[in-house]
N, C-alpha and C. Protein backbone atom coordinates (compact mmCIF):
# COMPACT_ATOMS: atom_id res chain seq x y z
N UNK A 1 -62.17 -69.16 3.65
CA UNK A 1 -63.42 -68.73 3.06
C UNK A 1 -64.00 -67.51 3.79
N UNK A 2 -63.71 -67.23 5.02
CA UNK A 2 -64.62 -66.40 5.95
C UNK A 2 -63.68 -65.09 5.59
N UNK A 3 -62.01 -65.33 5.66
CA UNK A 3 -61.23 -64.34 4.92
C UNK A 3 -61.62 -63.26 3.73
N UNK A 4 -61.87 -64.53 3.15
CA UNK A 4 -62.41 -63.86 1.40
C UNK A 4 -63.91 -63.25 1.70
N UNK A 5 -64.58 -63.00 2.32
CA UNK A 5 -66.00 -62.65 2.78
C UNK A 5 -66.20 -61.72 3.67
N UNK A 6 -64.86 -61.56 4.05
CA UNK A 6 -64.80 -60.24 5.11
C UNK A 6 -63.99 -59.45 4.43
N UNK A 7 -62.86 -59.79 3.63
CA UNK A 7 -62.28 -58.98 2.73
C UNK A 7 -63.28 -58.11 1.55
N UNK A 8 -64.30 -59.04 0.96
CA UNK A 8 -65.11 -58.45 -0.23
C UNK A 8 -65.96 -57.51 0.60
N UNK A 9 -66.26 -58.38 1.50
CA UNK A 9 -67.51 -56.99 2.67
C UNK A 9 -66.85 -55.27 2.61
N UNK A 10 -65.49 -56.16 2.77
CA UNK A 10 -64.99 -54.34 3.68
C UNK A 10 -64.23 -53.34 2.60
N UNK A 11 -64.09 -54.28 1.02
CA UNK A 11 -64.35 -53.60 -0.21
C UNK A 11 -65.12 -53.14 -0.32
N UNK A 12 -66.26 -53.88 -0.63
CA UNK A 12 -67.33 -53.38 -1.10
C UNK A 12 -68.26 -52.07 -0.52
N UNK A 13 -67.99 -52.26 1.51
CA UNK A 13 -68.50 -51.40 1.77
C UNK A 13 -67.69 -50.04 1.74
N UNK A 14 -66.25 -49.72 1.54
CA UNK A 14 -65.25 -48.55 1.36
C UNK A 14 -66.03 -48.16 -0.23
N UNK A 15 -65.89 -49.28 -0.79
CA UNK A 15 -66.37 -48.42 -2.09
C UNK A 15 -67.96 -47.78 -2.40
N UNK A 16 -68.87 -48.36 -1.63
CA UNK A 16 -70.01 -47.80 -1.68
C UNK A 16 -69.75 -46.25 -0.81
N UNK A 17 -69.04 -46.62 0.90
CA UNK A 17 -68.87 -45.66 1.16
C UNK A 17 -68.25 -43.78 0.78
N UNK A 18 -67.27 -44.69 -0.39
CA UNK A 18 -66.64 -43.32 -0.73
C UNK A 18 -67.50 -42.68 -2.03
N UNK A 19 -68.56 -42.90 -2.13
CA UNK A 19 -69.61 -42.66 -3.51
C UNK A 19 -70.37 -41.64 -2.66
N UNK A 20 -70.01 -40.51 -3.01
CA UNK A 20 -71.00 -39.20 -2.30
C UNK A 20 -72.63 -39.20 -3.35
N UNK A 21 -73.83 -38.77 -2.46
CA UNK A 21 -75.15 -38.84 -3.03
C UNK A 21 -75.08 -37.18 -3.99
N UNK A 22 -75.71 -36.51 -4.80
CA UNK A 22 -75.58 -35.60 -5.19
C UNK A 22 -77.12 -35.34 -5.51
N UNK A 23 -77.68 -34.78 -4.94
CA UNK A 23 -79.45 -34.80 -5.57
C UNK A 23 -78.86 -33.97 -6.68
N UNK A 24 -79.98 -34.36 -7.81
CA UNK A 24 -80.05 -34.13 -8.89
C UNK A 24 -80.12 -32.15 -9.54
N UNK A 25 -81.56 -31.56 -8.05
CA UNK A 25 -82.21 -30.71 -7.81
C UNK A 25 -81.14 -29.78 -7.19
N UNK A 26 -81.10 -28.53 -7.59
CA UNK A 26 -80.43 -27.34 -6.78
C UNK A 26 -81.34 -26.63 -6.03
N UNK A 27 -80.79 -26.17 -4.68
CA UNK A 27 -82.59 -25.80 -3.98
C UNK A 27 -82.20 -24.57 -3.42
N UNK A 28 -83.18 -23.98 -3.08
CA UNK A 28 -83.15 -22.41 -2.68
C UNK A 28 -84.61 -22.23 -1.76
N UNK A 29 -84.18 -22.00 -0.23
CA UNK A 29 -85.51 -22.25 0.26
C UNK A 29 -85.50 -21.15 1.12
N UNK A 30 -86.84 -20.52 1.98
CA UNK A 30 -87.04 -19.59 3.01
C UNK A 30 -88.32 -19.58 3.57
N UNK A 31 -88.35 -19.04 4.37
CA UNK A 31 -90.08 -19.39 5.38
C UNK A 31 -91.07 -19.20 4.22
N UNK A 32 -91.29 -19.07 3.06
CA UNK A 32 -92.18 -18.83 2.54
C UNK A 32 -92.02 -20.14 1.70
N UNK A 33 -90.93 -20.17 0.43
CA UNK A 33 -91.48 -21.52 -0.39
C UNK A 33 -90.29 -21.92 -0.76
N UNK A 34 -89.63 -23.08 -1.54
CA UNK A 34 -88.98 -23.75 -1.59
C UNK A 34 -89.10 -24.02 -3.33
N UNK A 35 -87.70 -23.34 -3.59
CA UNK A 35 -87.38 -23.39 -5.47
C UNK A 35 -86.38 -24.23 -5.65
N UNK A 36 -86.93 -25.58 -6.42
CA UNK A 36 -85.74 -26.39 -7.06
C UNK A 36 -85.65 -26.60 -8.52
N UNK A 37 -84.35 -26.61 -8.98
CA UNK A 37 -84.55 -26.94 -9.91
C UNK A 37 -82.99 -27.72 -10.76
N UNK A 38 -83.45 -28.41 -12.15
CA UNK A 38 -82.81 -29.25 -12.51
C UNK A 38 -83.02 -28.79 -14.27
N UNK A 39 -81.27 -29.51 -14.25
CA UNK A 39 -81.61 -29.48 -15.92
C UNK A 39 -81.89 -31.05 -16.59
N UNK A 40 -82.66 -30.82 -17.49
CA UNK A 40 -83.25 -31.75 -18.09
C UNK A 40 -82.05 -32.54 -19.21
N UNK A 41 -81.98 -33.51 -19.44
CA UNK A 41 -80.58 -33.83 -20.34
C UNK A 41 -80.91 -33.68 -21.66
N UNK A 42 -80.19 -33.52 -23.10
CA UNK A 42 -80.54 -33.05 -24.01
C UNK A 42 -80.83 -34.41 -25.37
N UNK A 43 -81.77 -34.55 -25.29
CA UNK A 43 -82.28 -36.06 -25.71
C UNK A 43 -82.53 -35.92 -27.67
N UNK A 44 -82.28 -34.83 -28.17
CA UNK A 44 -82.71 -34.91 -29.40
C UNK A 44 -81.45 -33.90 -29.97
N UNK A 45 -80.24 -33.32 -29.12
CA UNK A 45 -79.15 -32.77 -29.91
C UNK A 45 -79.66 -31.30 -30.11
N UNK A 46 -80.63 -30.95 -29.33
CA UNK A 46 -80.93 -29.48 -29.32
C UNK A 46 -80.20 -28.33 -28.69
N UNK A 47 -80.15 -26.96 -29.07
CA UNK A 47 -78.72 -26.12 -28.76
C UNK A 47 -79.46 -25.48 -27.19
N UNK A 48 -80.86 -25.83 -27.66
CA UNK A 48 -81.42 -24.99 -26.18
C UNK A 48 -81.24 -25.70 -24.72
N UNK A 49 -81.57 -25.01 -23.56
CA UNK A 49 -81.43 -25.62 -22.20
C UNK A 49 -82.74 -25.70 -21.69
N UNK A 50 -82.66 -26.68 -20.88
CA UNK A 50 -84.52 -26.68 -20.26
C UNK A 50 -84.22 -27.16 -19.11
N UNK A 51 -85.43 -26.80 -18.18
CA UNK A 51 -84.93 -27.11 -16.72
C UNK A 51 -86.57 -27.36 -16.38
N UNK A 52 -86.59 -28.26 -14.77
CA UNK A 52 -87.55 -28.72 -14.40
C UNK A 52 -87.65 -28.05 -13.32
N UNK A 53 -88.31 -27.01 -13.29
CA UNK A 53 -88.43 -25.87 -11.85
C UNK A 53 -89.56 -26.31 -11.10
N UNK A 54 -89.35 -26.89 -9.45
CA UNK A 54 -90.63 -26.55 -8.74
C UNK A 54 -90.65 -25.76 -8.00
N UNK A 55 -91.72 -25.04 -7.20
CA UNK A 55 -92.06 -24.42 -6.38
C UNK A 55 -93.06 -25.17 -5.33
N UNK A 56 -92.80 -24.82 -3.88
CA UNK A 56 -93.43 -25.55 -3.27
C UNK A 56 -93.32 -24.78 -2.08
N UNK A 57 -94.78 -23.85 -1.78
CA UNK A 57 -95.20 -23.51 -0.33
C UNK A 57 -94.84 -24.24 0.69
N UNK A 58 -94.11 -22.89 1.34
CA UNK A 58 -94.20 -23.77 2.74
C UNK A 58 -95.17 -22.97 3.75
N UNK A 59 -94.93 -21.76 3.55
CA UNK A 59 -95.47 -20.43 4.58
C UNK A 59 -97.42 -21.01 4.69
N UNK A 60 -98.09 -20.84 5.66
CA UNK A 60 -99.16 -20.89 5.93
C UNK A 60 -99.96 -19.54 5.26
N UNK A 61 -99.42 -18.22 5.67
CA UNK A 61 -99.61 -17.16 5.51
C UNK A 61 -99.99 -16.81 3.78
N UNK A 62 -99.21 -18.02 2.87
CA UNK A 62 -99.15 -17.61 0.89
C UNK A 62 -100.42 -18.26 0.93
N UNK A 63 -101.59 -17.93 0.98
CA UNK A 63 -102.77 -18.88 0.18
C UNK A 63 -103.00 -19.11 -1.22
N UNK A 64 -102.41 -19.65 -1.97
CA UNK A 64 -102.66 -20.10 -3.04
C UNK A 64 -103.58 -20.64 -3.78
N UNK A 65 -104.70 -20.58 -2.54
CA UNK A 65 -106.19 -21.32 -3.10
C UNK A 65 -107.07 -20.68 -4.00
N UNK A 66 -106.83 -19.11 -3.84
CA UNK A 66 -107.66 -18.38 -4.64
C UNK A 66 -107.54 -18.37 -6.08
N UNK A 67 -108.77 -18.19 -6.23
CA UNK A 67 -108.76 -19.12 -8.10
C UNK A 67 -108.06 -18.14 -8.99
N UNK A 68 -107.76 -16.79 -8.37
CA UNK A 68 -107.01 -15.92 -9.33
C UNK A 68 -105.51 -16.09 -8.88
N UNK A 69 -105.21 -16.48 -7.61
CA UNK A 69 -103.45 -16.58 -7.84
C UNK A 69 -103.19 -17.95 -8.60
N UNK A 70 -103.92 -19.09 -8.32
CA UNK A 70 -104.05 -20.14 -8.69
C UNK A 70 -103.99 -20.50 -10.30
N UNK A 71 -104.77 -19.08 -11.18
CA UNK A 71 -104.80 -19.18 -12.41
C UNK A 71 -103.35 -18.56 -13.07
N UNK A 72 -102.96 -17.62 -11.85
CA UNK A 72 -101.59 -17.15 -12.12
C UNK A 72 -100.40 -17.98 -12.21
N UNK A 73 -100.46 -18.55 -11.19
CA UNK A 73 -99.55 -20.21 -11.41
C UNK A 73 -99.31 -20.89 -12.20
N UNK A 74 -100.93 -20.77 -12.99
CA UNK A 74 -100.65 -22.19 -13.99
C UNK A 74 -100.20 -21.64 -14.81
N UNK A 75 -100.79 -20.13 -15.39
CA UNK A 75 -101.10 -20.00 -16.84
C UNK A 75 -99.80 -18.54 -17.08
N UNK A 76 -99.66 -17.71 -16.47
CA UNK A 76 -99.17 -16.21 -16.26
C UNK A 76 -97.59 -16.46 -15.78
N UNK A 77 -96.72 -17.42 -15.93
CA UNK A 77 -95.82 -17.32 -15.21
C UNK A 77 -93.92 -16.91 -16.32
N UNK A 78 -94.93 -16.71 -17.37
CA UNK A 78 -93.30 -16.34 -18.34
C UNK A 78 -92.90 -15.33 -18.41
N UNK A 79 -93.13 -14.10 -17.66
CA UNK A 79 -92.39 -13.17 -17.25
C UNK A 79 -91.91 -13.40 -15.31
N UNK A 80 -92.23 -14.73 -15.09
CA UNK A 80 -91.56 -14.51 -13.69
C UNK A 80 -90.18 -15.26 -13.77
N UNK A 81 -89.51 -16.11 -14.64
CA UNK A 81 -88.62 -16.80 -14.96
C UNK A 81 -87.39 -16.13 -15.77
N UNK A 82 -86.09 -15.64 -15.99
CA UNK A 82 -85.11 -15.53 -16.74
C UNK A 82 -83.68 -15.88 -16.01
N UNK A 83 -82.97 -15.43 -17.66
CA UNK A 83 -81.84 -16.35 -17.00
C UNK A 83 -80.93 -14.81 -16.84
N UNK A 84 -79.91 -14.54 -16.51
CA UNK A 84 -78.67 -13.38 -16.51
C UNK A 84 -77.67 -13.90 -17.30
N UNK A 85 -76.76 -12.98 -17.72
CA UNK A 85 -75.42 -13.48 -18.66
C UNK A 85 -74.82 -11.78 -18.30
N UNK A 86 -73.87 -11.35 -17.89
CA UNK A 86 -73.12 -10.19 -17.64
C UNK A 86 -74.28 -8.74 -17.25
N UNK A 87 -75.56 -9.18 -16.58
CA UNK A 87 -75.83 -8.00 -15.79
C UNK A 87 -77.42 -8.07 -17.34
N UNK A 88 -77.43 -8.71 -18.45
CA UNK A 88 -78.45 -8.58 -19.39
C UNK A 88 -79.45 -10.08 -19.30
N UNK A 89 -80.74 -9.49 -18.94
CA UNK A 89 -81.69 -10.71 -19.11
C UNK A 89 -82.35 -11.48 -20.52
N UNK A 90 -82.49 -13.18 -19.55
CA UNK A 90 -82.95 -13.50 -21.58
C UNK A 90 -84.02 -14.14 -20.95
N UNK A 91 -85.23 -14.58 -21.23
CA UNK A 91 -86.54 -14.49 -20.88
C UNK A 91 -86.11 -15.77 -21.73
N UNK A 92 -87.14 -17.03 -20.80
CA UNK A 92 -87.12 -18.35 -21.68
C UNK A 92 -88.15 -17.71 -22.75
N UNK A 93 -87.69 -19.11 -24.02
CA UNK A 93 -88.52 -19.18 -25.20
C UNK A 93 -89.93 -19.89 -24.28
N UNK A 94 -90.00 -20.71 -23.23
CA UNK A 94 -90.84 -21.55 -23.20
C UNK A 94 -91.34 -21.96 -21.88
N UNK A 95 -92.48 -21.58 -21.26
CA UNK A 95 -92.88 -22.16 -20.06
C UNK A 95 -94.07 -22.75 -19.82
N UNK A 96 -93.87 -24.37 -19.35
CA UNK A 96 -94.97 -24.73 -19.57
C UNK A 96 -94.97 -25.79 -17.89
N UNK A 97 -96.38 -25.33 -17.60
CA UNK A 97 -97.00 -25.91 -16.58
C UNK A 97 -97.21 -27.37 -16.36
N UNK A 98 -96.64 -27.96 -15.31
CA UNK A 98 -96.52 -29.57 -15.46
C UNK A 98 -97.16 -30.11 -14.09
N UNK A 99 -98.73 -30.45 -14.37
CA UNK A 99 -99.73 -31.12 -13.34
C UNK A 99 -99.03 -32.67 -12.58
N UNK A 100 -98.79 -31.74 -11.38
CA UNK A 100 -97.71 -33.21 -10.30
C UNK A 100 -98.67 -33.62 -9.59
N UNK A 101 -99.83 -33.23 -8.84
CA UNK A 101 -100.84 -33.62 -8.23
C UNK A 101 -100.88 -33.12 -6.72
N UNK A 102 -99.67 -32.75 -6.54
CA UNK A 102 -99.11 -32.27 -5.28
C UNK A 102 -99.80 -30.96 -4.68
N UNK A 103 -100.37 -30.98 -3.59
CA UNK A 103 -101.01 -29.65 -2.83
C UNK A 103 -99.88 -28.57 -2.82
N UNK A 104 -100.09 -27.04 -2.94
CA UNK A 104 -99.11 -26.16 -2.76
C UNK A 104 -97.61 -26.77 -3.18
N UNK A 105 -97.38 -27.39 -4.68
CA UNK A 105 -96.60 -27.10 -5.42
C UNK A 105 -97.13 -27.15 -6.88
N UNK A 106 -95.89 -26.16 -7.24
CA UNK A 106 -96.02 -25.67 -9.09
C UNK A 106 -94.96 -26.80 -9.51
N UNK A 107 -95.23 -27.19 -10.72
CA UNK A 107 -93.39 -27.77 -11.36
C UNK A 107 -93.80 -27.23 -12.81
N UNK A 108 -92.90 -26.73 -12.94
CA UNK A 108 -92.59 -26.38 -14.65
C UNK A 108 -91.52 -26.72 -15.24
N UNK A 109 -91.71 -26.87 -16.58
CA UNK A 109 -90.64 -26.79 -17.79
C UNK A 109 -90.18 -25.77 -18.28
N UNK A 110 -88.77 -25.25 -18.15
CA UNK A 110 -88.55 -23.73 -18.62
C UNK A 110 -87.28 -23.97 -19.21
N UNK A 111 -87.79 -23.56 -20.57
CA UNK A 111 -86.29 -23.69 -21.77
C UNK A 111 -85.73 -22.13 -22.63
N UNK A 112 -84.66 -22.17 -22.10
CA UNK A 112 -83.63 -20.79 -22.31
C UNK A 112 -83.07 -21.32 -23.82
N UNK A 113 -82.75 -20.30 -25.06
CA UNK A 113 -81.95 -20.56 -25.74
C UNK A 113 -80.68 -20.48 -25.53
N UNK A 114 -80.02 -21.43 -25.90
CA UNK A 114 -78.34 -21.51 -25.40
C UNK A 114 -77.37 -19.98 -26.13
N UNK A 115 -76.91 -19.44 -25.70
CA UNK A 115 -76.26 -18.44 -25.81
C UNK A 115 -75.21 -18.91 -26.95
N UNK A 116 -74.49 -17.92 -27.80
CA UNK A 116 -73.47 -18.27 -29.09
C UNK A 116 -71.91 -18.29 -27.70
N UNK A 117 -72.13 -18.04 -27.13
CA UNK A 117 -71.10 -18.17 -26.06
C UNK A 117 -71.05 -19.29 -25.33
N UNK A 118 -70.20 -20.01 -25.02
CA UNK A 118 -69.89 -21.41 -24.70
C UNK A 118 -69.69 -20.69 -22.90
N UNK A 119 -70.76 -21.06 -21.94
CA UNK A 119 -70.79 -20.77 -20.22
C UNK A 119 -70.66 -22.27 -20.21
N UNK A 120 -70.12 -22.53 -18.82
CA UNK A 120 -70.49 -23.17 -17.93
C UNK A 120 -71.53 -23.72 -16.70
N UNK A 121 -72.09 -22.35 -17.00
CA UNK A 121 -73.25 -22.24 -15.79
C UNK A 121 -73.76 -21.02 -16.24
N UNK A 122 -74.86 -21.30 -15.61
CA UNK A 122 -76.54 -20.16 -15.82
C UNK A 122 -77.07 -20.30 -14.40
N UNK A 123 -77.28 -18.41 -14.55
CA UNK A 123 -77.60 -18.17 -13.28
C UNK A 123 -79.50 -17.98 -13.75
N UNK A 124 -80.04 -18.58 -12.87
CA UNK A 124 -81.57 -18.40 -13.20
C UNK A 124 -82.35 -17.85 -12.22
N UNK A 125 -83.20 -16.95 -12.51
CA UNK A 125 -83.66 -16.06 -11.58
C UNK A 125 -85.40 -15.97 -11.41
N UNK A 126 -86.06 -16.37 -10.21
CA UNK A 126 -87.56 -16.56 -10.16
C UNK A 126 -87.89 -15.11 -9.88
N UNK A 127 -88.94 -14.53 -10.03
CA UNK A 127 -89.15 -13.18 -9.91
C UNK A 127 -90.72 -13.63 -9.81
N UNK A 128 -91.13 -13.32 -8.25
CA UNK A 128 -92.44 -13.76 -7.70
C UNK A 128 -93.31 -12.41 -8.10
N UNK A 129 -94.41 -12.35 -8.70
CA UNK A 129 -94.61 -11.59 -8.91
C UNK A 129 -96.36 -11.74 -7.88
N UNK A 130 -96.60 -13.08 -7.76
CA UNK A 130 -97.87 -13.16 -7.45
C UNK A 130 -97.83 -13.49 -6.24
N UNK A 131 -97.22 -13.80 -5.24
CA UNK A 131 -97.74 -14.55 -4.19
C UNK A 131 -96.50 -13.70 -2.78
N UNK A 132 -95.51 -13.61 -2.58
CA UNK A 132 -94.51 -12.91 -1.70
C UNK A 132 -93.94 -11.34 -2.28
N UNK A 133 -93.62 -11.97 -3.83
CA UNK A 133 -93.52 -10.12 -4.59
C UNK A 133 -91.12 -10.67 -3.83
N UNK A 134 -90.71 -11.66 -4.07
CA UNK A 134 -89.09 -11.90 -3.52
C UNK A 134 -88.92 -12.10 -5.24
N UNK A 135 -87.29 -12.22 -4.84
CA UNK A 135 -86.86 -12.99 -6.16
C UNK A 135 -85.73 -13.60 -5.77
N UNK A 136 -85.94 -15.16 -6.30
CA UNK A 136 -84.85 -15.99 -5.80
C UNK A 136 -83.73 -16.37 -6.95
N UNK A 137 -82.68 -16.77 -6.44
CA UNK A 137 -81.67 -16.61 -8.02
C UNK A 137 -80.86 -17.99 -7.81
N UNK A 138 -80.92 -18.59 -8.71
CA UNK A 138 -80.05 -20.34 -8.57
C UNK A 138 -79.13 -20.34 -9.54
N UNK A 139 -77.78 -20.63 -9.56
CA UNK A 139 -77.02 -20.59 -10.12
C UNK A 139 -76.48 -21.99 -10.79
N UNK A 140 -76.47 -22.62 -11.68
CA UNK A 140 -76.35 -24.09 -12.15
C UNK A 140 -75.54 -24.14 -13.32
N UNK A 141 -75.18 -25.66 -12.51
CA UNK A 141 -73.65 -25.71 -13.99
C UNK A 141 -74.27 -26.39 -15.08
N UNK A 142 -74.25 -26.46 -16.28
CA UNK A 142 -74.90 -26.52 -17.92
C UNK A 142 -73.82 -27.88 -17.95
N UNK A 143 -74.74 -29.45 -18.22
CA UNK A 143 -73.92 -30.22 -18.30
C UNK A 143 -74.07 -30.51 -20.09
């Protein structure tokens, strides 16, 4: 009995062990702020892509409190988002601001129309326009 119980143990734990974690989120970070993001799965058979982008201060120096970068955040941010395809930009159809409750972070919804070209991956590109003036670029595979 103690056989069979040390045998299932040292299954069970090889097989949990060989199960690598994969966060969901692709991240892109630097002394200033921290860009993740994820694609959303496609729940209604739609051709478009959507992704769950946050942003999240880290730098002391970005004050974000002021009610005009602050309004920039919420409301001004669909020219800071596109995607690349051979060197030509495509500007999402759609960006919309998603209240997390979280101090010094943004999360948004940002949906690209799917290209007549069958990719594998989309390279997506933040273009800070309000707060550092960087541009960060995440590259993600289209499941």
């Amino acid at each position: 009995m103690k056989i069979n119980r040390l045998f299932l143990g040292l299954v069970l734990t090889s097989t949990l062990g060989s199960c690598g974690y994969r966060s969901p989120f692709l991240e892109i970070k630097d002394q200033d702020m921290t860009i993740q993001a994820m694609q959303l799965k496609d729940q209604n058979g739609e051709t478009d892509l959507s992704y769950k982008v946050r942003l999240t201060l880290n730098d002391k120096n970005i004050n974000s409190q002021s009610s005009t970068k602050n309004n920039d955040l919420l409301y001004r941010m669909d020219s800071c988002f596109y995607a690349t395809e051979n060197g030509k930009k495509t500007y999402p159809i759609m960006v919309q601001y998603v209240a997390n409750g979280v101090k010094n972070s943004y999360e948004y919804l940002v949906q690209f129309e799917r290209n007549k070209q069958s990719t594998d991956s989309i390279t997506i590109v933040y273009d800070d326009h309000y707060l550092n003036k960087k541009t960060y670029t995440l590259r993600l595979a289209i499941r």
